[in-house]
Protein backbone atom coordinates (compact mmCIF):
# COMPACT_ATOMS: atom_id res chain seq x y z
CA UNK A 1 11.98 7.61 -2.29
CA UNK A 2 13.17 9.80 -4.98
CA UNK A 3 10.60 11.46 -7.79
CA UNK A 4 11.79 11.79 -11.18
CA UNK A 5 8.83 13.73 -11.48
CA UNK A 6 10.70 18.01 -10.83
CA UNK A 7 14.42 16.30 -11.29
CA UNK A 8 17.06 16.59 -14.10
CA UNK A 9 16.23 13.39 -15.30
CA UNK A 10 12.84 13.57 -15.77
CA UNK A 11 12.91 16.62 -17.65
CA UNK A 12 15.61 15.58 -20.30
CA UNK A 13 14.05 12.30 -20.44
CA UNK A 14 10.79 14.24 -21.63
CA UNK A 15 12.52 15.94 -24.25
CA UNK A 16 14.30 12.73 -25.10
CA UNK A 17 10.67 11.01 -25.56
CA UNK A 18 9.42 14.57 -27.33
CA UNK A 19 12.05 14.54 -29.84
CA UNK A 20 12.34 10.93 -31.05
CA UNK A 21 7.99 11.46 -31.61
CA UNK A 22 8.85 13.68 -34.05
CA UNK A 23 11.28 11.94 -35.75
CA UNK A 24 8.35 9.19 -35.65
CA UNK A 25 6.18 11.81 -37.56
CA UNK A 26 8.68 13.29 -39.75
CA UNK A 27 9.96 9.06 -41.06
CA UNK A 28 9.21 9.70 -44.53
CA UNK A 29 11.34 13.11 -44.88
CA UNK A 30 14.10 11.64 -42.75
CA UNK A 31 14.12 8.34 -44.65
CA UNK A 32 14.19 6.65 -41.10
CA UNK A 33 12.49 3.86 -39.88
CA UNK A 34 10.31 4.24 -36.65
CA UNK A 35 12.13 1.71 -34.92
CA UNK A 36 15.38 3.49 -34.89
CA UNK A 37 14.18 6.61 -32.99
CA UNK A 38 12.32 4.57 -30.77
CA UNK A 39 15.09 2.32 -29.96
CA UNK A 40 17.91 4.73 -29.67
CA UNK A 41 15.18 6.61 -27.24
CA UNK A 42 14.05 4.06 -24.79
CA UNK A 43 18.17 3.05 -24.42
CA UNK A 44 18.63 6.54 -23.47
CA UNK A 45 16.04 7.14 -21.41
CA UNK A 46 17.20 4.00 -19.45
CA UNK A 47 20.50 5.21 -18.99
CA UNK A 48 19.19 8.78 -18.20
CA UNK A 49 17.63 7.28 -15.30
CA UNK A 50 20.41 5.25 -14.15
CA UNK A 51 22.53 7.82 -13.78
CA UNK A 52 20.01 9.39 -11.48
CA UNK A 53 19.12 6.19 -9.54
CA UNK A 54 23.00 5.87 -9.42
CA UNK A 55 23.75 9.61 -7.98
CA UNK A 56 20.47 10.18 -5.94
CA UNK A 57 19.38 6.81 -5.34
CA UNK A 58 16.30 6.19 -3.15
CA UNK A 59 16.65 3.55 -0.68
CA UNK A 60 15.00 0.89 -3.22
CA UNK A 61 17.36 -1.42 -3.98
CA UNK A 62 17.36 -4.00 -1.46
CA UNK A 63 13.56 -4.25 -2.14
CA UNK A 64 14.11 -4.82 -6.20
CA UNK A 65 16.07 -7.01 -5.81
CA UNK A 66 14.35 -9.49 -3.05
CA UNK A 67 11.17 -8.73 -5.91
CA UNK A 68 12.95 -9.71 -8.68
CA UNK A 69 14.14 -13.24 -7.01
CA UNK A 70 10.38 -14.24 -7.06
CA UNK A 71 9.71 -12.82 -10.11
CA UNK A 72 12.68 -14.47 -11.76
CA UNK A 73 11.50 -17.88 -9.81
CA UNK A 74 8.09 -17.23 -11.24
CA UNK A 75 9.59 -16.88 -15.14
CA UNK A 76 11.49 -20.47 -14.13
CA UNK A 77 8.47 -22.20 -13.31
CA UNK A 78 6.17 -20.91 -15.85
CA UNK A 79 7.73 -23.33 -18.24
CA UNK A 80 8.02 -26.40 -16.54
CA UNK A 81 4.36 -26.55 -16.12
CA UNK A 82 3.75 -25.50 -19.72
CA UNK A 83 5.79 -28.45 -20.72
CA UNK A 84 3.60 -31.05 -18.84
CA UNK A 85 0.53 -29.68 -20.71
């Protein structure tokens, strides 16, 4: 399985992070609210490490997705028996 760990995409992803915390810290000079930073960051870091996932790819796929049927059966059933409560 791929690391992100010494690639491309975890390094720029680290700066990513590194500069949206300081426009965090620096909200009241900027006149920006934390969440727009924050926001704007996590969206890029996602894509970031698509495009690596996409390119390198480590085998995982088939895996996520048989884990994410359960999971999503899981998020199904979870209401039905809150209901009956």
């Amino acid at each position: 399985m791929a690391s992100l760990v010494n690639s491309w995409a975890g390094y720029t992803s680290l700066i990513v992070f590194i500069f949206a915390y300081f426009l965090v810290i620096f909200e009241d000079r900027l006149h920006l609210k934390k969440s727009k930073p924050v926001i704007l960051t996590g969206c890029l870091m996602w894509a970031i490490i698509g495009i690596y996932e996409a390119f390198v790819g480590g085998g995982h796929r088939r895996t996520c997705k048989a884990h994410d049927r359960g999971d999503r059966g899981a998020v199904l059933l979870y209401p039905c028996g809150y209901d009956l409560y």
